[in-house]
N, C-alpha and C. Protein backbone atom coordinates (compact mmCIF):
# COMPACT_ATOMS: atom_id res chain seq x y z
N UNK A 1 74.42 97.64 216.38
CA UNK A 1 75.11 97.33 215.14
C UNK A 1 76.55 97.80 215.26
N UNK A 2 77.76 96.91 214.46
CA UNK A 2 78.75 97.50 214.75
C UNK A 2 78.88 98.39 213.98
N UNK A 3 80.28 99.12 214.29
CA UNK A 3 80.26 100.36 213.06
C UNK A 3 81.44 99.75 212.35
N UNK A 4 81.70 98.13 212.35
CA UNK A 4 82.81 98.24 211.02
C UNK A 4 82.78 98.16 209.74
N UNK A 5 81.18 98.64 209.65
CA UNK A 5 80.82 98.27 208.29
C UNK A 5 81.04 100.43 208.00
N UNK A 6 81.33 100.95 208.91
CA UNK A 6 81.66 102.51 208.05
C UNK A 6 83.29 102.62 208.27
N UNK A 7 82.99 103.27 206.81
CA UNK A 7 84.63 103.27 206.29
C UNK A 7 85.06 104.54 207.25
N UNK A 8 86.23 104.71 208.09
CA UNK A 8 86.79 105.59 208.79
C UNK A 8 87.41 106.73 207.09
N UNK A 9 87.16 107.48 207.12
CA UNK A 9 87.89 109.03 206.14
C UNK A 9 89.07 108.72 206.15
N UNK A 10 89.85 108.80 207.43
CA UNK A 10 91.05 109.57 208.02
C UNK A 10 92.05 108.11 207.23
N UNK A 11 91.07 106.86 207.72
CA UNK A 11 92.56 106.21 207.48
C UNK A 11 93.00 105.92 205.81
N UNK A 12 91.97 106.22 204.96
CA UNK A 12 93.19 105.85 203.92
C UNK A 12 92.08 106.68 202.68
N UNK A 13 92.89 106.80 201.27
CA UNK A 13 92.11 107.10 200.21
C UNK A 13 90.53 106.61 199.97
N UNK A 14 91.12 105.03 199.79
CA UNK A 14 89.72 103.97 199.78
C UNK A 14 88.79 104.27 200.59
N UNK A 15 88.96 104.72 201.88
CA UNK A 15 88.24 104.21 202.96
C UNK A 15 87.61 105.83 202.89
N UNK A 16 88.15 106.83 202.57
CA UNK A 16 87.63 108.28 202.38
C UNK A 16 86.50 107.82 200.92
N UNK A 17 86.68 107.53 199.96
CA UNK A 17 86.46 107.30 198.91
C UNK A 17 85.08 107.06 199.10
N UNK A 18 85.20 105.76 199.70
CA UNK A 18 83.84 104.97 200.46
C UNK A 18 83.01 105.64 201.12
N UNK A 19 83.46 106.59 202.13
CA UNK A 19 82.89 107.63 203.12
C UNK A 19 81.88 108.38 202.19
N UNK A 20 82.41 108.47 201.56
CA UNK A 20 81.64 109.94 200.53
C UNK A 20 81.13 109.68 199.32
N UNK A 21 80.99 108.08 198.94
CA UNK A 21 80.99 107.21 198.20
C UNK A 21 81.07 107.90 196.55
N UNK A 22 81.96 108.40 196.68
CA UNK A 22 82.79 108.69 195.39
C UNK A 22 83.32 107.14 194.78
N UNK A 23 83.51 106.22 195.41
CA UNK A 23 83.65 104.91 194.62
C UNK A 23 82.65 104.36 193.91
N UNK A 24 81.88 104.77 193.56
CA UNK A 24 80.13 104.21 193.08
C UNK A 24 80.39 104.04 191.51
N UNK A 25 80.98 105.22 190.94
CA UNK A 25 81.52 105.16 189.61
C UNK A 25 82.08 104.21 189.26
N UNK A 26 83.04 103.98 189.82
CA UNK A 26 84.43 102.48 189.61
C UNK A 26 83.85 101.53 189.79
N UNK A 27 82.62 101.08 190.29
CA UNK A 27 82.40 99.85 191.48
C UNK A 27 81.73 99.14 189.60
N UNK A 28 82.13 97.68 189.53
CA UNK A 28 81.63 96.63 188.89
C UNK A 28 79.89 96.78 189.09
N UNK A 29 79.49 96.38 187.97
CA UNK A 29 77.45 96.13 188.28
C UNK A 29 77.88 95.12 189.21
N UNK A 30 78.07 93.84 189.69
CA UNK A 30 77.72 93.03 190.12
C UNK A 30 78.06 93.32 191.47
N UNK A 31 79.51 94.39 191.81
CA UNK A 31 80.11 95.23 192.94
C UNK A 31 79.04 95.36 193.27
N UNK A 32 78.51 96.42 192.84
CA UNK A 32 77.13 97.42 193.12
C UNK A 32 75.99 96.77 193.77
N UNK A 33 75.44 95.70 192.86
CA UNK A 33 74.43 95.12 193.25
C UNK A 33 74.64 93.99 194.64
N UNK A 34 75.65 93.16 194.36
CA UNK A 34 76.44 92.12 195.80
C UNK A 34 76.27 93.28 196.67
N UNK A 35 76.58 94.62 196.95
CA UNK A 35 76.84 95.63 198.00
C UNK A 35 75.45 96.14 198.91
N UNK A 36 74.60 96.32 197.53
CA UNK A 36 73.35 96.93 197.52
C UNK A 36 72.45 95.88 198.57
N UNK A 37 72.88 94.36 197.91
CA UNK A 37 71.72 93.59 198.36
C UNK A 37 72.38 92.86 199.89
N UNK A 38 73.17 93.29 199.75
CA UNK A 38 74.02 92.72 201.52
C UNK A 38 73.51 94.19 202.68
N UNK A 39 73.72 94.95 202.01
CA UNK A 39 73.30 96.32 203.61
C UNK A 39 71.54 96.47 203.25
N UNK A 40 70.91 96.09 202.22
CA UNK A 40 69.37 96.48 203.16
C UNK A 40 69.21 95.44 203.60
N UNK A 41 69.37 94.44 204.15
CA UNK A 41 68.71 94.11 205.39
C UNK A 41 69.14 94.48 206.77
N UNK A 42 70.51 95.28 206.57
CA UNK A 42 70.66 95.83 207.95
C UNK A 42 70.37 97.05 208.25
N UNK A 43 69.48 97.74 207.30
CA UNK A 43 68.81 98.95 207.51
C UNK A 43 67.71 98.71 208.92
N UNK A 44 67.00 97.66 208.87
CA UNK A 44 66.02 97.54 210.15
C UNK A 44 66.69 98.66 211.53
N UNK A 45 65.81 99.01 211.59
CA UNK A 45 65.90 99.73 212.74
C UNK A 45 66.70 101.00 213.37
N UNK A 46 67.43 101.23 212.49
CA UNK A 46 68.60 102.33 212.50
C UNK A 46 67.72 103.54 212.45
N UNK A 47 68.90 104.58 212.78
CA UNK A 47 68.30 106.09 212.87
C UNK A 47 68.54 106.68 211.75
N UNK A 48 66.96 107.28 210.55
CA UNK A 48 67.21 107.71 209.44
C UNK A 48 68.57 108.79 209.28
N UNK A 49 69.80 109.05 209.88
CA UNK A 49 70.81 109.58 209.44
C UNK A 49 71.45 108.61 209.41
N UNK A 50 71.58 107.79 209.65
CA UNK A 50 72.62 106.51 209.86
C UNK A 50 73.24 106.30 208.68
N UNK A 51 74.51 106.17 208.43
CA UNK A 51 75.76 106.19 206.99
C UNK A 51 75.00 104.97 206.18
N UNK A 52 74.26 104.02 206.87
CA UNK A 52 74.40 102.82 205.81
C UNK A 52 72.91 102.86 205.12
N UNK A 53 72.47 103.75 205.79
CA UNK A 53 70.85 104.12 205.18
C UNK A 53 71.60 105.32 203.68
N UNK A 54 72.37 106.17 204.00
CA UNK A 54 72.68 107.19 202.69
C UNK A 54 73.71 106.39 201.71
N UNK A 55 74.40 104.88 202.48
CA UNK A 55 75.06 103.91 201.05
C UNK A 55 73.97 103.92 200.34
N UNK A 56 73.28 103.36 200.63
CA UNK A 56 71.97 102.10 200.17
C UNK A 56 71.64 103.05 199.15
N UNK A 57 71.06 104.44 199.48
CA UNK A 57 70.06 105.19 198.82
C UNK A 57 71.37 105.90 197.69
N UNK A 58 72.62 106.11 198.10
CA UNK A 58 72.98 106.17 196.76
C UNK A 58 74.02 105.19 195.88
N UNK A 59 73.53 103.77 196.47
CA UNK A 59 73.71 102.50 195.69
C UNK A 59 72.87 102.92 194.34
N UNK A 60 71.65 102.74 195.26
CA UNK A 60 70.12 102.88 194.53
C UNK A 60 70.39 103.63 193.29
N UNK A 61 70.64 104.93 193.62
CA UNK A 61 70.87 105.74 193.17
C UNK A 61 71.35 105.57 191.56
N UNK A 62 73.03 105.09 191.85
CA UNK A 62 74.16 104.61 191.10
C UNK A 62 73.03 103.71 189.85
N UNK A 63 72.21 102.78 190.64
CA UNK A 63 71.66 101.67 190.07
C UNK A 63 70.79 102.16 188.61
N UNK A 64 69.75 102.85 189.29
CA UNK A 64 69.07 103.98 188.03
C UNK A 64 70.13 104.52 187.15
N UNK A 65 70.66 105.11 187.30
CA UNK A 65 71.50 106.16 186.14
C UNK A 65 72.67 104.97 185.27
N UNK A 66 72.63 104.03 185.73
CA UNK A 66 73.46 103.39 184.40
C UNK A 66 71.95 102.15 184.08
N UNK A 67 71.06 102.11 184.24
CA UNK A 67 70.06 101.33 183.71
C UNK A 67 69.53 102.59 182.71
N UNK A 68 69.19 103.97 183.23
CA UNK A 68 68.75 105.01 181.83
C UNK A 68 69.62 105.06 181.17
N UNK A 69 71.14 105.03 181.56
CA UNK A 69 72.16 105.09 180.47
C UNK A 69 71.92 103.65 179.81
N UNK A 70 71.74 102.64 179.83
CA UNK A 70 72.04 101.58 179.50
C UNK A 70 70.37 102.13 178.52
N UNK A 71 69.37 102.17 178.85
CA UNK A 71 68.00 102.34 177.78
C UNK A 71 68.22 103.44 177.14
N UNK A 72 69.23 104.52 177.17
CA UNK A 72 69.62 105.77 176.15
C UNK A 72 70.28 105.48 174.91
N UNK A 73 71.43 104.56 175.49
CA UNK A 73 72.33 104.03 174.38
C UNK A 73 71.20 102.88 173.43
N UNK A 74 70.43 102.11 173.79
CA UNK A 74 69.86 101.38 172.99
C UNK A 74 69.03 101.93 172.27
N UNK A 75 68.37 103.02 173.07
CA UNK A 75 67.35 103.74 171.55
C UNK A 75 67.97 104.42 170.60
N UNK A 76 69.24 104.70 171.19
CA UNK A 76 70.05 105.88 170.17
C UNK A 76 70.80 104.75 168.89
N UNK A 77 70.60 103.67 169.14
CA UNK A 77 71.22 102.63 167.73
C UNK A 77 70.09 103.08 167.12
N UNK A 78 70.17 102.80 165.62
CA UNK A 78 69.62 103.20 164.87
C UNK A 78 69.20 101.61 164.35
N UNK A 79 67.74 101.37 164.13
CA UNK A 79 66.87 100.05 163.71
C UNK A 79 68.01 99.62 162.44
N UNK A 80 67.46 98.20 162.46
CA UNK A 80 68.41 98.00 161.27
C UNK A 80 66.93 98.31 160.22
N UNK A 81 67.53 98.33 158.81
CA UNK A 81 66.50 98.03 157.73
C UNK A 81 66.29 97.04 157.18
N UNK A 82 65.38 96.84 156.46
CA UNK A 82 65.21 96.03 156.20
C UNK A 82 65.40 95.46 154.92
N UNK A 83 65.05 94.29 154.43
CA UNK A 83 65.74 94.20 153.12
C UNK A 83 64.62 94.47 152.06
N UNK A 84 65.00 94.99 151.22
CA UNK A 84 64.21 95.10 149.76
C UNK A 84 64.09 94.87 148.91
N UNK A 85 63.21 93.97 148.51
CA UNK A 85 63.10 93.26 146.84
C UNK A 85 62.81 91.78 147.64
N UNK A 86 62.89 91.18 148.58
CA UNK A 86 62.73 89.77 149.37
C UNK A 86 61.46 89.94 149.66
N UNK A 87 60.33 88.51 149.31
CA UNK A 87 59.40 88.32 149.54
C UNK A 87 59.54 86.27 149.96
N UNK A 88 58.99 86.42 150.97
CA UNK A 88 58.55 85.09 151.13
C UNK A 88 57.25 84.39 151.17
């Protein structure tokens, strides 16, 4: 596999950013998910330390915590009520 799919640190903010994937926050859902679903299939066969096995897992990661945020904020609305004195 080549390695130009790992971001080099040294050469720039972004590419450090990526390294350490401190960009996960910023990244668009659809970023996230287009990203997520393009590197597992090149997980086959790699050595469990391998950089694109610890993207994936904290793609994954990223993926959960704004889906519980996303089911936190919806229980925390408050039901609407309903109306009173209406009968049909």
């Amino acid at each position: 596999m080549s390695n130009i799919l790992i971001p080099d640190p040294l050469a720039s903010d972004q590419q450090y950013e990526r390294f350490y994937h401190l960009d996960l926050p910023e990244l668009e859902d659809t970023e996230l998910t287009d990203e997520l679903y393009a590197l597992r299939p090149l997980l086959w066969g790699l050595d469990s330390d391998y950089w694109l096995r610890s993207r994936v897992k904290m793609l994954e990661a990223e993926m959960m915590k704004r889906k519980r945020n996303i089911r936190r904020e919806s229980r925390a609305q408050p039901k609407p009520k309903l109306a009173e004195g209406v009968t049909l």
